[in-house]
Protein backbone atom coordinates (compact mmCIF):
# COMPACT_ATOMS: atom_id res chain seq x y z
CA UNK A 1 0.00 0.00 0.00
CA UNK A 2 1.33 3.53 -0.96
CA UNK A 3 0.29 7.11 0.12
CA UNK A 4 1.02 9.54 -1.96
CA UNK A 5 1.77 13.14 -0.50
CA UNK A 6 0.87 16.32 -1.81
CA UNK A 7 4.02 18.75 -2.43
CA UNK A 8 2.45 21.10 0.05
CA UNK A 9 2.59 19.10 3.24
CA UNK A 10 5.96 17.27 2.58
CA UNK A 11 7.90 20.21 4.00
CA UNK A 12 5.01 20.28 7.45
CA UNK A 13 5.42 16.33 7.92
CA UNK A 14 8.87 16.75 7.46
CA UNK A 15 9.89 19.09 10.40
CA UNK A 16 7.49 16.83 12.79
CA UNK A 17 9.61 14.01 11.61
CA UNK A 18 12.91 15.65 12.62
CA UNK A 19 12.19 14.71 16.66
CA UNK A 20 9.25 12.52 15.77
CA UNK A 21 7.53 9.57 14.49
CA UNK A 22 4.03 10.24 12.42
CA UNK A 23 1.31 7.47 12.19
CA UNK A 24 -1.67 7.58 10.26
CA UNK A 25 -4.46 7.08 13.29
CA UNK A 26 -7.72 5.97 13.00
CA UNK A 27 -9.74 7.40 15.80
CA UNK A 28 -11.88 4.28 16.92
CA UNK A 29 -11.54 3.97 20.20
CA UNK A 30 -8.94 1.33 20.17
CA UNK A 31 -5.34 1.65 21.36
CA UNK A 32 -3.56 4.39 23.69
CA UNK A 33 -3.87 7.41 22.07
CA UNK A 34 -7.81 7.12 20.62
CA UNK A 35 -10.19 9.12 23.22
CA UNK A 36 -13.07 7.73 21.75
CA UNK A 37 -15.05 5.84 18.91
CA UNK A 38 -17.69 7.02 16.76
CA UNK A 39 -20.14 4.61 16.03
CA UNK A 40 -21.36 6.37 12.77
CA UNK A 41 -20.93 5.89 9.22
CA UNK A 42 -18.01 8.35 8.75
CA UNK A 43 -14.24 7.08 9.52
CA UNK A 44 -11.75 9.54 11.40
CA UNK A 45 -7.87 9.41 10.25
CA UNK A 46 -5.66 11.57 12.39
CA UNK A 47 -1.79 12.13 11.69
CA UNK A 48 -0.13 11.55 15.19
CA UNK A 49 3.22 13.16 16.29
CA UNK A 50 4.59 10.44 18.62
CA UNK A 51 8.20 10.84 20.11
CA UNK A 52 10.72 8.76 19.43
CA UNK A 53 10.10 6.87 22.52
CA UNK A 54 6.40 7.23 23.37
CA UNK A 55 4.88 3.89 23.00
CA UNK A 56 3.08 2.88 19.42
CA UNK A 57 2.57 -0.85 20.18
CA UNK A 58 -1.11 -0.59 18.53
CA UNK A 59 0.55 0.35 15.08
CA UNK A 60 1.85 -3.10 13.96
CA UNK A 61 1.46 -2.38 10.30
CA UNK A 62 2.83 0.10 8.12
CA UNK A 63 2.11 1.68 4.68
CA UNK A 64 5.24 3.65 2.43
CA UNK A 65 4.29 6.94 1.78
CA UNK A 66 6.33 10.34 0.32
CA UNK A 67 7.95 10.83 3.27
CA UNK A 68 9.12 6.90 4.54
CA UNK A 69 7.11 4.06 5.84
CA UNK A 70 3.95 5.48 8.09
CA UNK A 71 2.78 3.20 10.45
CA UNK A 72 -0.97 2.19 10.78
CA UNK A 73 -3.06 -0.21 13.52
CA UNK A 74 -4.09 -3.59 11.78
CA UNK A 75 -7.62 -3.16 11.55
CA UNK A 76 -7.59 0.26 9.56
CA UNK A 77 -6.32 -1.37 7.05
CA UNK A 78 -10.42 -2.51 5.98
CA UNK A 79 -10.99 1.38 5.04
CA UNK A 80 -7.72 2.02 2.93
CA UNK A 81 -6.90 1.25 -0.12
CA UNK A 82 -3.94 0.91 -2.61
CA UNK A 83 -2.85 4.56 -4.39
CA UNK A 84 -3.90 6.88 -1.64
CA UNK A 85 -3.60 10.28 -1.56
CA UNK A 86 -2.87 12.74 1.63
CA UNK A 87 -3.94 16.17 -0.12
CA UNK A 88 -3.93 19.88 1.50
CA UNK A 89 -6.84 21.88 0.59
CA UNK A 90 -5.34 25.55 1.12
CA UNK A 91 -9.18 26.98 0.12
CA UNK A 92 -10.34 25.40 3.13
CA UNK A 93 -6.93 24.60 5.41
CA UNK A 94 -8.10 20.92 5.33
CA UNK A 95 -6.31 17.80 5.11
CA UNK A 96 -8.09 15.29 3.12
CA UNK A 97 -7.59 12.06 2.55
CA UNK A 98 -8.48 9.95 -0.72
CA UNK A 99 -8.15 6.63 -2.58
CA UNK A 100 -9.31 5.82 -6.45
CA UNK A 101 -12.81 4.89 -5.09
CA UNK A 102 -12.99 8.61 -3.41
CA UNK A 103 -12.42 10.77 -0.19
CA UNK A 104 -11.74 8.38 3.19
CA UNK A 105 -11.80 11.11 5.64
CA UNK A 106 -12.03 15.00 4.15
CA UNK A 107 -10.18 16.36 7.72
CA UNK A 108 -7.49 14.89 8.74
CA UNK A 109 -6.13 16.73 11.99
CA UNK A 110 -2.09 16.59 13.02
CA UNK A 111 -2.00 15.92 16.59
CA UNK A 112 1.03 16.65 18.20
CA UNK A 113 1.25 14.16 20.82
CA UNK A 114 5.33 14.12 21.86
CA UNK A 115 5.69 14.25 25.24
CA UNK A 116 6.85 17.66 26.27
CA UNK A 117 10.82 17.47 28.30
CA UNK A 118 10.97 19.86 31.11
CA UNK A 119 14.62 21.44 31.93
């Protein structure tokens, strides 16, 4: 499975990647980081910022993308697809993300989750 990644967030995924780790998140109320589930018919990707310690045992699966291998939770792989695309909307300062068969989730929130060091 591939992601492709528009031009305009390469550089923004990029600099959280210097001190961080980014995995594509589907908010379902399973693992660690997800505060809840929706049981609806719409599907919720976020892009988490984890450090480079913080744990990410519930992403056992990953998918290459533009900017290296993302890693994904097991299960989340039912609402992807092959060819994806991770697209900024500057119009509307969204993040959307799409496969051939249409959009998967039209706002897809960063979430900066690294655990902040105090001096």
């Amino acid at each position: 499975m591939y992601m492709k990644i528009s031009e305009s967030l390469i550089d923004q995924l990029k600099d959280y990647q210097k001190n961080g780790t980014i995995v594509l998140d589907l908010d379902d109320g399973v693992g660690k980081y997800s505060k809840f589930g929706t049981c609806a018919i719409n599907i919720s990707f976020r892009l988490l910022v984890l450090g480079k310690g913080q744990d990410q045992s519930d992403y056992t699966e990953v998918i290459s993308s533009d900017i290296g291998e993302m890693p994904i939770k097991k299960h989340s792989e039912m609402y992807l697809e092959d060819n994806l695309i991770l697209d900024y909307d500057p119009r509307m300062s969204l993040i959307k993300l799409k496969g051939p068969s249409g959009m998967i989730d039209g706002n897809v929130q960063i979430v900066d989750l690294r655990e902040k060091i105090s001096n």
